[in-house]
Every structure is written in structure tokens, then in C-alpha cells.
N, C-alpha and C. Protein backbone atom coordinates (compact mmCIF):
# COMPACT_ATOMS: atom_id res chain seq x y z
N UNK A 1 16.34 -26.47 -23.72
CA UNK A 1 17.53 -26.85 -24.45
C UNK A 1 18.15 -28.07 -23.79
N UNK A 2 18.48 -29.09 -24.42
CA UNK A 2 19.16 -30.62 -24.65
C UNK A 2 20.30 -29.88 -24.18
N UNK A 3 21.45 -30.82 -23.46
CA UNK A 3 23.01 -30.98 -22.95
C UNK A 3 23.72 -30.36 -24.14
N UNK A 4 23.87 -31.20 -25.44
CA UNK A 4 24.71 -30.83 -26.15
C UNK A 4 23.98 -30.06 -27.23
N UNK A 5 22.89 -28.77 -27.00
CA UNK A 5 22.73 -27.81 -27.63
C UNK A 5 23.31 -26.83 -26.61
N UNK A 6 23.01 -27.17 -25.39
CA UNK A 6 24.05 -25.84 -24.43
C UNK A 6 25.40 -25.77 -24.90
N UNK A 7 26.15 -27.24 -25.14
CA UNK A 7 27.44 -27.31 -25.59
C UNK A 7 28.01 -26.50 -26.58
N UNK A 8 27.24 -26.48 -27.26
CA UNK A 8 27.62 -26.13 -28.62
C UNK A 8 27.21 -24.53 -28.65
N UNK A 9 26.54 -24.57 -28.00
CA UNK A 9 26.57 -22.68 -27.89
C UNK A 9 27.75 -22.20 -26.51
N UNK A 10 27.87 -22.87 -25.69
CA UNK A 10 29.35 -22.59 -24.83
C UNK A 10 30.48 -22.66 -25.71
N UNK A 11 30.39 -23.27 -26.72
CA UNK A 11 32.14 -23.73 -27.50
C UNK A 11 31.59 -22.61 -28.55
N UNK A 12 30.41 -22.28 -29.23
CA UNK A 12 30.58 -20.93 -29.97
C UNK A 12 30.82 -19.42 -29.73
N UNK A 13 30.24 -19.15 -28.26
CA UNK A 13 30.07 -18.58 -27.44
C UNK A 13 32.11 -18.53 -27.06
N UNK A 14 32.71 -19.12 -27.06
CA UNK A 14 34.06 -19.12 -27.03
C UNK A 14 35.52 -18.99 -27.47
N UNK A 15 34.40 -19.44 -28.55
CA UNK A 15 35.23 -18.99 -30.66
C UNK A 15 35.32 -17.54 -30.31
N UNK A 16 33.93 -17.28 -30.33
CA UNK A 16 33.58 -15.74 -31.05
C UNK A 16 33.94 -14.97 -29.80
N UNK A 17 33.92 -14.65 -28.10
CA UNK A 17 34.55 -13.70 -27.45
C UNK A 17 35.39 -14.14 -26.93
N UNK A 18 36.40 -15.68 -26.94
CA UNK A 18 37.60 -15.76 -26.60
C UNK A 18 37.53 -15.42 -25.12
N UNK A 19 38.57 -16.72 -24.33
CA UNK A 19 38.35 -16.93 -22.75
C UNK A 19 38.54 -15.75 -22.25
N UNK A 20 39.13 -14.21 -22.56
CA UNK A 20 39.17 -13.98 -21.78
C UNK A 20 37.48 -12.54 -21.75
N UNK A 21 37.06 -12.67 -22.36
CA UNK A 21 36.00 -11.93 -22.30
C UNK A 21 34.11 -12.88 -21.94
N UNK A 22 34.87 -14.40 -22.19
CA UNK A 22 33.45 -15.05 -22.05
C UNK A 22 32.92 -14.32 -20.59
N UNK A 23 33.81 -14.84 -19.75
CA UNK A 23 33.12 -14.74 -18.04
C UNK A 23 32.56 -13.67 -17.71
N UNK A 24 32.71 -12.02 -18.61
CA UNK A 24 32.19 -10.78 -18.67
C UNK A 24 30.70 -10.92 -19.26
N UNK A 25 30.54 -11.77 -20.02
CA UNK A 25 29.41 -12.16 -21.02
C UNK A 25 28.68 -12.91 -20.31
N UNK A 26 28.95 -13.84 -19.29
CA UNK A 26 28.22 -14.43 -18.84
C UNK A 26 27.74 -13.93 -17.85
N UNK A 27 28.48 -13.56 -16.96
CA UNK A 27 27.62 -12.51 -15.86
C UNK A 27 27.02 -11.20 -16.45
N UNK A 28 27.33 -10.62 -17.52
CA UNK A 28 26.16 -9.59 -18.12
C UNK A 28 24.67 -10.49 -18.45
N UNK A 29 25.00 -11.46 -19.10
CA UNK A 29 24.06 -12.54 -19.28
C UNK A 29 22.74 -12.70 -18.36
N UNK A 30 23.47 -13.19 -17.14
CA UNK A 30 23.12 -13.71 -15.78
C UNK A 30 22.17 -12.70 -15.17
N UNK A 31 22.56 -11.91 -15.81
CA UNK A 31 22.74 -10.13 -14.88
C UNK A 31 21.07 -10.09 -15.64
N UNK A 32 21.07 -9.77 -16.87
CA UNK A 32 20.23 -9.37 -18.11
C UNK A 32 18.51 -10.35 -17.66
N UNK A 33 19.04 -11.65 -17.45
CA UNK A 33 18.09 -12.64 -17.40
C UNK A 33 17.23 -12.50 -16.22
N UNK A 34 18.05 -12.21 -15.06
CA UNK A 34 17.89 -12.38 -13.69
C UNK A 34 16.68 -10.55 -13.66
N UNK A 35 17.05 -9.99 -14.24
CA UNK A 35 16.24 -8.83 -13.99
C UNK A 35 14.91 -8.58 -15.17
N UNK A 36 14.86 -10.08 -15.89
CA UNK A 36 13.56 -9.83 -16.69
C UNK A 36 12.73 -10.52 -15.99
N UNK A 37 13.81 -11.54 -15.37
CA UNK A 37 12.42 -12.30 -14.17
C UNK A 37 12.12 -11.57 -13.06
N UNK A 38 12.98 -10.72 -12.70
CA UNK A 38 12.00 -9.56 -11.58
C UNK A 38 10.64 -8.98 -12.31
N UNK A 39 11.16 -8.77 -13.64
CA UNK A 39 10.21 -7.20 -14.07
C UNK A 39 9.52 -8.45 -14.31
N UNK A 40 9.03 -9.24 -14.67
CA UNK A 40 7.74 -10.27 -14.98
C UNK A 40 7.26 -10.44 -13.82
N UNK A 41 8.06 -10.97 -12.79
CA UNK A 41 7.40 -11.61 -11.22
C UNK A 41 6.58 -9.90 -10.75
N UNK A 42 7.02 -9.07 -10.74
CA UNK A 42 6.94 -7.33 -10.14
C UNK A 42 5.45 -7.52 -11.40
N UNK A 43 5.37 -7.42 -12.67
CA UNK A 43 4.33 -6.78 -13.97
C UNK A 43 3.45 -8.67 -13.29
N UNK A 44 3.61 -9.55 -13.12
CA UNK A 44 2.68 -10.49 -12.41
C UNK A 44 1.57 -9.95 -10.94
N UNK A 45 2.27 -9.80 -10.11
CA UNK A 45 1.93 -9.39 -9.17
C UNK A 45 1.27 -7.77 -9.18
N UNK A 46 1.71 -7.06 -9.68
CA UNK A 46 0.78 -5.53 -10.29
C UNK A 46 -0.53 -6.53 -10.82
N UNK A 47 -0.75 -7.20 -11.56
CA UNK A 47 -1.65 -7.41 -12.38
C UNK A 47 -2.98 -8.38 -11.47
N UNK A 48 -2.05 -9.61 -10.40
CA UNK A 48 -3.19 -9.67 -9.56
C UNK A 48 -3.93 -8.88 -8.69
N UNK A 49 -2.67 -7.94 -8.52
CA UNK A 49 -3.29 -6.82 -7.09
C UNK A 49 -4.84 -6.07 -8.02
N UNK A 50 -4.85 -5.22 -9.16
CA UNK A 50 -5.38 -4.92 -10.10
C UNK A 50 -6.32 -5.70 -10.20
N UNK A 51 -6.10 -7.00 -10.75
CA UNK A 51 -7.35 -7.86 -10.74
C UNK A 51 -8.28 -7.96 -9.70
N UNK A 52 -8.21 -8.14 -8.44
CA UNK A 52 -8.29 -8.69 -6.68
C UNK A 52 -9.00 -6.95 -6.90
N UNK A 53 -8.68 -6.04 -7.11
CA UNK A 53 -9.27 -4.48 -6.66
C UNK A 53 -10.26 -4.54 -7.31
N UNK A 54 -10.18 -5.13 -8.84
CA UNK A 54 -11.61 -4.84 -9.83
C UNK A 54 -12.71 -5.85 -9.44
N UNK A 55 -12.16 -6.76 -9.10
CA UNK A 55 -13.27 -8.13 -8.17
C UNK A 55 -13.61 -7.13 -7.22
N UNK A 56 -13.28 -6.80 -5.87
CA UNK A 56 -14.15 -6.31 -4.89
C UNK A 56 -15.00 -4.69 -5.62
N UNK A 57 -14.42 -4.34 -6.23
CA UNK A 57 -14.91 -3.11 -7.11
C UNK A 57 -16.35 -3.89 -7.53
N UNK A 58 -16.20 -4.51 -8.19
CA UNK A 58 -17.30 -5.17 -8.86
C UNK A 58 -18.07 -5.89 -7.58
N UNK A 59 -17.99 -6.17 -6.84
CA UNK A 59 -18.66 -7.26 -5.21
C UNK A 59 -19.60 -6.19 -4.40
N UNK A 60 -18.48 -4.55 -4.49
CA UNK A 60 -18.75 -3.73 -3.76
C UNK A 60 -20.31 -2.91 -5.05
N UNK A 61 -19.83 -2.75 -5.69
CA UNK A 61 -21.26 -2.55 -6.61
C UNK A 61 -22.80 -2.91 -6.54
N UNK A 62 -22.37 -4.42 -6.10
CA UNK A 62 -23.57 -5.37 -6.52
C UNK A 62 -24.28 -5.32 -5.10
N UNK A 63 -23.32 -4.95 -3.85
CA UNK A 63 -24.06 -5.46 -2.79
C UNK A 63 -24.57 -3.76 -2.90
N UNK A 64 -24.77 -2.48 -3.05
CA UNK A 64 -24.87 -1.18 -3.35
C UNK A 64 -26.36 -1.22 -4.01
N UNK A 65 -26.15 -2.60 -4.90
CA UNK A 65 -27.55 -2.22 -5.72
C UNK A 65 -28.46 -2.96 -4.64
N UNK A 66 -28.11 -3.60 -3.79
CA UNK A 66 -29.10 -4.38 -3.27
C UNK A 66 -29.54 -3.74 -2.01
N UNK A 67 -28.38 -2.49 -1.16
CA UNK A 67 -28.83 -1.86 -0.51
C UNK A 67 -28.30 -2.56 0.45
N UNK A 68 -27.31 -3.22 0.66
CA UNK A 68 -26.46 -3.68 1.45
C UNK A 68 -27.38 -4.72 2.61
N UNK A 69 -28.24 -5.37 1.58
CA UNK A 69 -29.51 -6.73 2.56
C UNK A 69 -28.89 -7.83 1.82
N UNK A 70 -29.34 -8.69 2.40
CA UNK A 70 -29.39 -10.03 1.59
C UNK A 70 -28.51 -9.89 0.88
N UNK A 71 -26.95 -9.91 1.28
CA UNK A 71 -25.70 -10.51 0.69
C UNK A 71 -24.98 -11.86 0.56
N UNK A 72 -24.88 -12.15 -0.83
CA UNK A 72 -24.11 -13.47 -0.87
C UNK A 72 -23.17 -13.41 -0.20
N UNK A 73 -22.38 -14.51 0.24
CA UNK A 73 -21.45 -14.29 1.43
C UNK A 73 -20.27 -13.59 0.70
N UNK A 74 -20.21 -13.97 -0.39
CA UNK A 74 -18.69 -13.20 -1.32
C UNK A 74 -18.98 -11.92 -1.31
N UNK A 75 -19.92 -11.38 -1.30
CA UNK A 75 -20.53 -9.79 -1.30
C UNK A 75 -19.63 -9.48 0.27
N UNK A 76 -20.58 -10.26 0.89
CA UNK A 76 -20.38 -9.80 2.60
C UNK A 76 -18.84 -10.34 2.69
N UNK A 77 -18.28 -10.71 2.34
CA UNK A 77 -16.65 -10.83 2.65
C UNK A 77 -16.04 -9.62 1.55
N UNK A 78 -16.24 -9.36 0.51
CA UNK A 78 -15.56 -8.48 -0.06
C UNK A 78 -16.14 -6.85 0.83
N UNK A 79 -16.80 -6.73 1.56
CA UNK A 79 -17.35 -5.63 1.70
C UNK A 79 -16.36 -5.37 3.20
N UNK A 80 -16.31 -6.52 3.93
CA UNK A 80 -15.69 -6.47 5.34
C UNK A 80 -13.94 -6.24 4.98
N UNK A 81 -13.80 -7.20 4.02
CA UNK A 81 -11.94 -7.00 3.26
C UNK A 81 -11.89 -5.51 2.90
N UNK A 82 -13.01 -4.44 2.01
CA UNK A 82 -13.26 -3.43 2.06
C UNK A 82 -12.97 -2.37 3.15
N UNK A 83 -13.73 -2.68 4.15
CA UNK A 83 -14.25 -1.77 5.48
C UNK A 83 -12.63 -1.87 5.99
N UNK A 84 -12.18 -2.75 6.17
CA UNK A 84 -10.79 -3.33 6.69
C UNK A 84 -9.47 -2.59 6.26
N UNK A 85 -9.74 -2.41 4.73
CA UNK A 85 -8.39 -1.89 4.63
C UNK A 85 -8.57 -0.57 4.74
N UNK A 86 -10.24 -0.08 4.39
CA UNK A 86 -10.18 1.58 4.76
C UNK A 86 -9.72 2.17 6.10
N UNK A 87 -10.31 1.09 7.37
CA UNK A 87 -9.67 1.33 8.29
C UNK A 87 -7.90 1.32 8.55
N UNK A 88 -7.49 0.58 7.84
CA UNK A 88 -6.16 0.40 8.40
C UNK A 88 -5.14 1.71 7.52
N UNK A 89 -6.32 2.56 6.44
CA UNK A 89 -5.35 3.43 5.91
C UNK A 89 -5.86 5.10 6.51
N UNK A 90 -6.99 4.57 7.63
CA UNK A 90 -7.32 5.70 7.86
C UNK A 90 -6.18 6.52 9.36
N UNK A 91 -5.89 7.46 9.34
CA UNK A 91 -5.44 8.46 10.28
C UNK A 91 -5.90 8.29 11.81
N UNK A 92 -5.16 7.95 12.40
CA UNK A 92 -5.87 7.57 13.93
C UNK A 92 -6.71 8.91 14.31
N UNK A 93 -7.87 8.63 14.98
CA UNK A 93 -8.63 9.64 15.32
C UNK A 93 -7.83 10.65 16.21
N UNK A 94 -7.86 11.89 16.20
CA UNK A 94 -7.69 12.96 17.34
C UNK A 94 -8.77 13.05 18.60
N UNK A 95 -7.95 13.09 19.85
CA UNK A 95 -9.20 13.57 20.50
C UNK A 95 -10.33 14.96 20.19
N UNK A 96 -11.27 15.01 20.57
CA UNK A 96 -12.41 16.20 20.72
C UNK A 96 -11.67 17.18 21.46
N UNK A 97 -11.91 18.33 21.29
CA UNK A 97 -12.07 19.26 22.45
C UNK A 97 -12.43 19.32 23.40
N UNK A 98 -13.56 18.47 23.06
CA UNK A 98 -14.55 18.88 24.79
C UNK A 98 -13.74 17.53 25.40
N UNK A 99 -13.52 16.47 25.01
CA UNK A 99 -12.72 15.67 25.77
C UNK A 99 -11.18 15.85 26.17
N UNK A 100 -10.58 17.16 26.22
CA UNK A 100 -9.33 17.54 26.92
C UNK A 100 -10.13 18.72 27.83
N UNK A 101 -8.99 17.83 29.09
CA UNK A 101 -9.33 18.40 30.29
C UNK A 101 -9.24 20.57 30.32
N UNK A 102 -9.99 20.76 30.78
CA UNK A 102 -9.39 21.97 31.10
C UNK A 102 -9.99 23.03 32.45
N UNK A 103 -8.85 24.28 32.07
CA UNK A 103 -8.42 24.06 33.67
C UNK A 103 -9.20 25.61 34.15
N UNK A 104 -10.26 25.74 34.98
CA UNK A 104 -10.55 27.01 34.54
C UNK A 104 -10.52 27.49 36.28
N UNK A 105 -9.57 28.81 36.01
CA UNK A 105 -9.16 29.74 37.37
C UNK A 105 -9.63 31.02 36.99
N UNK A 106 -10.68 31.53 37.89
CA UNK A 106 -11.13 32.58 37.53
C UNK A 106 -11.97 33.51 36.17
N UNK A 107 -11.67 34.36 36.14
CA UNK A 107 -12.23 34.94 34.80
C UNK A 107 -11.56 34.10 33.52
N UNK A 108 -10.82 33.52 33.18
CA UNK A 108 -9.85 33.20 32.28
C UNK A 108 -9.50 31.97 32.06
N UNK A 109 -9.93 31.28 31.13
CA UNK A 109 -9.46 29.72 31.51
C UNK A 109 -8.48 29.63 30.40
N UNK A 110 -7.31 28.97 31.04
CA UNK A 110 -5.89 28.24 30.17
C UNK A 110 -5.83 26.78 30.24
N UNK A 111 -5.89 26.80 28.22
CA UNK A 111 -6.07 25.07 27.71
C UNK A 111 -4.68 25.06 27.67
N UNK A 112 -4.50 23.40 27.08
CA UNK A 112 -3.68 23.41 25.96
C UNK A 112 -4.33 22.29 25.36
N UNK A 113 -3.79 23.23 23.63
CA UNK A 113 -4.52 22.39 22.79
C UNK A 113 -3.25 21.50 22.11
N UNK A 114 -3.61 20.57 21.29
CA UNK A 114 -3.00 19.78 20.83
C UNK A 114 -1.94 19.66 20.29
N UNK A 115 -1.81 21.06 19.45
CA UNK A 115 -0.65 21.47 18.80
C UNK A 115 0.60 21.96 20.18
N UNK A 116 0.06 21.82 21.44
CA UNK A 116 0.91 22.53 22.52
C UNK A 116 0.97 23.47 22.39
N UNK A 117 0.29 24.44 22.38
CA UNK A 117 0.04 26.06 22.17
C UNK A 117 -1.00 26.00 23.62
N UNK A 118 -0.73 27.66 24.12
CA UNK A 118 -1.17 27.63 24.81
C UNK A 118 -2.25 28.73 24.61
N UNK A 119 -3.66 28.53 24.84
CA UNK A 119 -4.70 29.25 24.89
C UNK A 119 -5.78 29.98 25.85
N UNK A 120 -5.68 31.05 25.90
CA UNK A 120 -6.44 31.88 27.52
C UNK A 120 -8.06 32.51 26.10
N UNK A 121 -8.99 31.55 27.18
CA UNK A 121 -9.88 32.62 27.01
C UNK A 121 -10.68 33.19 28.16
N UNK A 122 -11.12 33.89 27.66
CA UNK A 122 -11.20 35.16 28.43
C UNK A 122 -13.07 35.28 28.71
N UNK A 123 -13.29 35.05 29.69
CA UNK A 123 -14.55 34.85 29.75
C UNK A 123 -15.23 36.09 30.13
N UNK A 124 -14.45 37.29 30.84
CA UNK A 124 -15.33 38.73 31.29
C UNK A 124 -16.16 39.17 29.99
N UNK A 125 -15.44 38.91 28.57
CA UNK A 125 -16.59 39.67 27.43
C UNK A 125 -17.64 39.05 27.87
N UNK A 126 -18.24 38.20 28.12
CA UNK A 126 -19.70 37.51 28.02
C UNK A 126 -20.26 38.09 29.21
N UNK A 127 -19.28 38.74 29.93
CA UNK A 127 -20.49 39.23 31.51
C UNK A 127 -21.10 40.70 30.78
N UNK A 128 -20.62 41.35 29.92
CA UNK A 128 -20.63 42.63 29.42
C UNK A 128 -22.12 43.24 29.03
């Protein structure tokens, strides 16, 4: 919109809700506009993320049929961007069992396991 087509909708825009209700109108306005360009920028960005997933979806396929040899490098980069984010959503490992120390006095050895519970077993059944 040209200068004096804004004009002319400010001076109608002024007729019809009168000064003292324009400035309510305009910040509803402001308000109205400002949050369709979120929901577009927000429904934009959904739609590349979406896109970017069905590309490696599709990368991750092709290098599958080939048996994961002789990858084009876009294969072998979508597969590592792959490996990458599985790692970063995976659960940090727990230690093993057999890798916590434990403490054994006599017939009876007392762990503790992870949850901080404390556990006696009892080793005389096995002499039986």
C-alpha cells in the first residue's frame, strides 16, 4: 500500500470508530497481525524440521539398501547427523554390577546398589 492509500484508510478508520476508540483498534490490530506472523514463522519452521527428517529418512533408507558400503557422502553425513542425535537423546549409561565395588566380610557380603538400598547376600546356602 502507497502513502495516501494508508491515509485514507487512517481518516476512514476515524470517521467510523471516532478518536476515542481508534488507539483500542489499533493495538488489537497490531496485536492480531503480530501473532499471525508467529503462527506462520512457528507452521514455517515445523515444516522444515519435517522436511530435514523425511530427507535423512529417505538418506537413511538408501544407505540400508546398500548395506551400509559404498556411501555417497550425503548418505554418510545423514547417517552420522543420525547416529548423533540418537546419541544425544539417549539416557546416560548406568554402571554394571559387576563394576560396583563390593565389600565381602565373611559368610555375607553387603552391596549397595544403585538405588541406595542396601543388600546382604548370604553366601552359607551354597556351602549346603
Amino acid at each position: 500500500m502507497g502513502f495516501w492509500e494508508l491515509l485514507v484508510v487512517a481518516v476512514v478508520a476515524l470517521l467510523v470508530l471516532g478518536p476515542e476508540r481508534l488507539p483500542g483498534a489499533i493495538r488489537s490490530t497490531v496485536k492480531t497481525v503480530r501473532g499471525i506472523k508467529q503462527f506462520g514463522q512457528q507452521m514455517q519452521a515445523e515444516l522444515s524440521d519435517n522436511l530435514r527428517v523425511h530427507e535423512l529418512h529417505q538418506k537413511l533408507k538408501q544407505a540400508e539398501e546398500k548395506g551400509l558400503v559404498n556411501l555417497t557422502p550425503e548418505e554418510s553425513a545423514a547417517l552420522k547427523e543420525l547416529t548423533e542425535a540418537a546419541n544425544s537423546v539417549r539416557p546416560p549409561t548406568q554402571p554394571a554390577a559387576s563394576a560396583l565395588p563390593e565389600a565381602t566380610t565373611g559368610p555375607a557380603a553387603i552391596t549397595q546398589t544403585p538405588a541406595n538400598e542396601t543388600v546382604v547376600k548370604d553366601e552359607d546356602k551354597t556351602r549346603s
